[in-house]
C-alpha atoms as a PDB file:
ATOM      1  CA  UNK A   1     -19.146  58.736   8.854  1.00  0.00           C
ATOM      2  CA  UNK A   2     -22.131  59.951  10.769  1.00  0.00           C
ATOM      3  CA  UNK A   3     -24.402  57.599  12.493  1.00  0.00           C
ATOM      4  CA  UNK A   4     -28.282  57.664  10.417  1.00  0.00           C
ATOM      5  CA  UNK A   5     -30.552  59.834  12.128  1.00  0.00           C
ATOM      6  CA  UNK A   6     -33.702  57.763  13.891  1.00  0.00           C
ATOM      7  CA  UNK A   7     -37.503  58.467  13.671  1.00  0.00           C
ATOM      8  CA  UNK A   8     -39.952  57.046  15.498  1.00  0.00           C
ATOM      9  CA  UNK A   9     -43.733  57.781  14.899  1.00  0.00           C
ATOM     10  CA  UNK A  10     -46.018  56.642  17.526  1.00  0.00           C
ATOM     11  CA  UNK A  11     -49.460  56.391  15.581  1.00  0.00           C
ATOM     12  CA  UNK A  12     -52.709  56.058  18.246  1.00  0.00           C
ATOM     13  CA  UNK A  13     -55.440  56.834  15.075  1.00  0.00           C
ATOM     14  CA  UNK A  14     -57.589  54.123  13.503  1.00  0.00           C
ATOM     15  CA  UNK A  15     -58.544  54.190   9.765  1.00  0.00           C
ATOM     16  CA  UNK A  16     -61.356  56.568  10.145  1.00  0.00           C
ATOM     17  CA  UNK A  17     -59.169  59.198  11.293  1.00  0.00           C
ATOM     18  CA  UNK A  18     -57.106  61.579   8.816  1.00  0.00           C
ATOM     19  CA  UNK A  19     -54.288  62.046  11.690  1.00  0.00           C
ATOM     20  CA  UNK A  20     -53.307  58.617  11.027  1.00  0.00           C
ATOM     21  CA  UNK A  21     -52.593  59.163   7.121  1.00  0.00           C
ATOM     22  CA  UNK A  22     -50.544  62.270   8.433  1.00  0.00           C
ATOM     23  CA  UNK A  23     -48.700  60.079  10.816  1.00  0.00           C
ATOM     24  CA  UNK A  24     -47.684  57.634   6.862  1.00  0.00           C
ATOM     25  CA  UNK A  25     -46.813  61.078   5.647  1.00  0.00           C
ATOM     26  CA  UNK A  26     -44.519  62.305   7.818  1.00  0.00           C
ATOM     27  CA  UNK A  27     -42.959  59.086   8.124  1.00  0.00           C
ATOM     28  CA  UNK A  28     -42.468  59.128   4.198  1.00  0.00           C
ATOM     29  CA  UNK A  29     -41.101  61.978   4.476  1.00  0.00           C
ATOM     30  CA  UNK A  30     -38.397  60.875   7.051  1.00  0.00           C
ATOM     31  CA  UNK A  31     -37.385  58.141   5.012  1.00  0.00           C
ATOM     32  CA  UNK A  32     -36.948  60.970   2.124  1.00  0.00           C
ATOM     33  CA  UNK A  33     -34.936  62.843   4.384  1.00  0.00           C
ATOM     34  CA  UNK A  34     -32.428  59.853   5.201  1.00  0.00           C
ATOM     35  CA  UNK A  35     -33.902  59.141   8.928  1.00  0.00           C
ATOM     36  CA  UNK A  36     -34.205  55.504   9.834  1.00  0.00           C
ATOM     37  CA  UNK A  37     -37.604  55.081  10.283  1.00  0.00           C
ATOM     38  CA  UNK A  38     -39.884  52.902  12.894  1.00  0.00           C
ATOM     39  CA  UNK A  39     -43.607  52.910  13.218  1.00  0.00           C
ATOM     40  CA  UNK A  40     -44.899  51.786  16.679  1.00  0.00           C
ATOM     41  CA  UNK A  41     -48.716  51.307  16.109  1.00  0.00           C
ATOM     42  CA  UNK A  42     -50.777  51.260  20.008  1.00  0.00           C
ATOM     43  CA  UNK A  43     -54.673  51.198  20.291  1.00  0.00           C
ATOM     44  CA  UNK A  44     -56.628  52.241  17.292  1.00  0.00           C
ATOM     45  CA  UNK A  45     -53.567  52.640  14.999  1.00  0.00           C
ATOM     46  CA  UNK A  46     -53.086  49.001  15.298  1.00  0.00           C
ATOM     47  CA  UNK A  47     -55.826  48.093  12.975  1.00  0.00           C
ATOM     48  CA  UNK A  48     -53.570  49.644  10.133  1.00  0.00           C
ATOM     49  CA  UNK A  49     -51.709  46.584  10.377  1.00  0.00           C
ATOM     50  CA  UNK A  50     -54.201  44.367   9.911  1.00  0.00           C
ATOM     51  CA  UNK A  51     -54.276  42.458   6.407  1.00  0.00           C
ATOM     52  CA  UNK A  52     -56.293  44.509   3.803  1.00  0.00           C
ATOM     53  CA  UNK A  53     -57.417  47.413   6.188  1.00  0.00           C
ATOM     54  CA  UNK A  54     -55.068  49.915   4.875  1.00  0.00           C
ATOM     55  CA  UNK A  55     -55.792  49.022   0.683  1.00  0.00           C
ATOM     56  CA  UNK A  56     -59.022  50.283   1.638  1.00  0.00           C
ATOM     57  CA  UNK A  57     -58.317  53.429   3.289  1.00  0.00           C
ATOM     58  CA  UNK A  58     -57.377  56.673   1.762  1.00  0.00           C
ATOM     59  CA  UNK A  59     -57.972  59.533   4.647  1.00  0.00           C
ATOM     60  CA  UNK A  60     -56.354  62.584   3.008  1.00  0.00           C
ATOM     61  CA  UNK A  61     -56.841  62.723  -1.219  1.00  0.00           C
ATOM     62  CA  UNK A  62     -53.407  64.722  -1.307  1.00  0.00           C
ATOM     63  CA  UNK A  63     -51.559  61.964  -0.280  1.00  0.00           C
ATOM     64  CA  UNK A  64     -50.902  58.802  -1.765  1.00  0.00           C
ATOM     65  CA  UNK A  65     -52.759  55.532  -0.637  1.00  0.00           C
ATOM     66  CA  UNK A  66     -52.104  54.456   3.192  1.00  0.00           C
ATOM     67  CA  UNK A  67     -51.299  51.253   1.967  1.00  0.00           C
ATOM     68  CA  UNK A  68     -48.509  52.440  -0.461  1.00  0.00           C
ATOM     69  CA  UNK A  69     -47.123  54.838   2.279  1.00  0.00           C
ATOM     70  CA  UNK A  70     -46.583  51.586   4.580  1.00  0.00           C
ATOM     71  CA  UNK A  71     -45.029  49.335   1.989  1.00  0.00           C
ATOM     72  CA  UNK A  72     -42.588  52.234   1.293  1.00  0.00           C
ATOM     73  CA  UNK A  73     -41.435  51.885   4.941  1.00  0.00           C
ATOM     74  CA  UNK A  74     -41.485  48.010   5.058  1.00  0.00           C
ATOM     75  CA  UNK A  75     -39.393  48.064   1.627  1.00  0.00           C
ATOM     76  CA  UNK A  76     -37.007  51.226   2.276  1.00  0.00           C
ATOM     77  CA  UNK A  77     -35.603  48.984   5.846  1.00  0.00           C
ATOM     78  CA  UNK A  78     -38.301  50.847   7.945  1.00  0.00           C
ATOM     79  CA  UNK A  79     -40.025  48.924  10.743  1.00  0.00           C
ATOM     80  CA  UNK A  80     -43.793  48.812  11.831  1.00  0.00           C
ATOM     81  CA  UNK A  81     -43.886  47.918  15.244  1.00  0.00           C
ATOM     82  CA  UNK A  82     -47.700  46.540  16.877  1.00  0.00           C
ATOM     83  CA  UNK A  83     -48.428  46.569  20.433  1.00  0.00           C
ATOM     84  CA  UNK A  84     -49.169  43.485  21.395  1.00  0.00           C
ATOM     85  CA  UNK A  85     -51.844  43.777  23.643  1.00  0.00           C
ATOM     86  CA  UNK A  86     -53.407  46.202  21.160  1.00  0.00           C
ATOM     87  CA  UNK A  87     -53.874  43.331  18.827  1.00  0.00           C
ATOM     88  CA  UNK A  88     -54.929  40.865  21.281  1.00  0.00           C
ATOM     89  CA  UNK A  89     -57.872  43.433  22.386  1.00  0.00           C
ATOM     90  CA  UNK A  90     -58.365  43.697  18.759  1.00  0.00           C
ATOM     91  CA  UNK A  91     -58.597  39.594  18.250  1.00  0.00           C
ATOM     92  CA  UNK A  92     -54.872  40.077  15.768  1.00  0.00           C
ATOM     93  CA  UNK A  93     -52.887  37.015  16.180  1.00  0.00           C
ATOM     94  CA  UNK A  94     -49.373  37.455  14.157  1.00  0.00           C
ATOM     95  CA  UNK A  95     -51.106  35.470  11.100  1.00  0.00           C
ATOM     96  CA  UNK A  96     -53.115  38.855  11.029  1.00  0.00           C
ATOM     97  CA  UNK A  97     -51.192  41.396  10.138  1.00  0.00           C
ATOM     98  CA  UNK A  98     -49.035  42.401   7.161  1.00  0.00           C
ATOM     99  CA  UNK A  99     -46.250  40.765   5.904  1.00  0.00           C
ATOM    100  CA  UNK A 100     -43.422  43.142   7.299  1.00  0.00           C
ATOM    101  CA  UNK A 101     -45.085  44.271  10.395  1.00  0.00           C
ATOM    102  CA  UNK A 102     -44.225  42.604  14.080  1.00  0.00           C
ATOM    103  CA  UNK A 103     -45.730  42.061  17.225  1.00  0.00           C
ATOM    104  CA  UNK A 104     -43.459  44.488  19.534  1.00  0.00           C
ATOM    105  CA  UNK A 105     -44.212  45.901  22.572  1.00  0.00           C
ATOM    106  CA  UNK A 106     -43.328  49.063  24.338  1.00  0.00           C
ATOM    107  CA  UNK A 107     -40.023  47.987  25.148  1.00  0.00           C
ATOM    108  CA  UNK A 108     -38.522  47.365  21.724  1.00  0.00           C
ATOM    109  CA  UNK A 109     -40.093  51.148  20.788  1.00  0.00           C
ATOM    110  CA  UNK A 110     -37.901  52.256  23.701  1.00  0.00           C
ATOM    111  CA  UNK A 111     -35.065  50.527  22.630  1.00  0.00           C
ATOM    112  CA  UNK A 112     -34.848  52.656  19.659  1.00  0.00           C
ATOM    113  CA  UNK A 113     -35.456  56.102  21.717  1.00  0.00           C
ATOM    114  CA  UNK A 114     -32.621  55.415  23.804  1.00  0.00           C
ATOM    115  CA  UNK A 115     -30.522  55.383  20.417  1.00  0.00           C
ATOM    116  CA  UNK A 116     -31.662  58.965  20.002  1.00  0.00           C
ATOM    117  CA  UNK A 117     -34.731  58.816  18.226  1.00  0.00           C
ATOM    118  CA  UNK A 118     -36.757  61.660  17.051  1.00  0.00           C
ATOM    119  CA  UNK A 119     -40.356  60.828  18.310  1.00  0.00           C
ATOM    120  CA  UNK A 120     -43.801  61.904  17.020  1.00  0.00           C
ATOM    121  CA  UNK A 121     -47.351  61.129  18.234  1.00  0.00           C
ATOM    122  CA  UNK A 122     -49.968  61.339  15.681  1.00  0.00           C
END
């Protein structure tokens, strides 16, 4: 039996930006397609972590609510990785940020690459 396939989807864009509900998209529809999915989340993207943020935001009317693309992640085994000095800048302690998302840093992200991982930037 075949090892799963890996994705990892680097998102940089806050919650005003419509490449960031792209980024919950694609990653949706990696977890459709059978890839093991991990969201690392650096500078602006790090605020979709944040408690409440992403129940609020709804960047492309196509797709379905940012918040309901993350919790598909979270509850199909996916991963949603914050950089941690991303949050700190941001004033996130762990407390902050959704249940099912971790502090991480660059290294764990790598980790994962290494394995094989697809990567996308968004």
């Amino acid at each position: 039996m075949s090892e799963k396939k890996k994705l990892v989807v680097v998102v940089t864009r806050g919650l005003d930006d419509e490449r960031a509900s792209v980024a919950w998209s694609v990653a949706n529809g990696g977890l459709a397609s059978g890839y093991e999915v991990t969201m690392f989340l650096v500078s602006a993207g790090a605020d979709w972590a944040r408690k409440r943020a992403a129940q609020v935001a709804r960047l492309n009317p196509l797709d379905p609510p940012v918040g309901e693309m993350m919790k598909n992640i979270i509850d199909d085994g996916g991963s949603i990785l914050v950089c941690p000095p991303c949050a700190k800048v941001r004033g996130y302690e762990k407390e902050d940020l959704i249940n099912g998302a971790e502090l991480a840093g660059s290294t764990a992200m790598l980790g994962i690459v290494s394995e094989g991982a697809a990567t996308l930037t968004f």
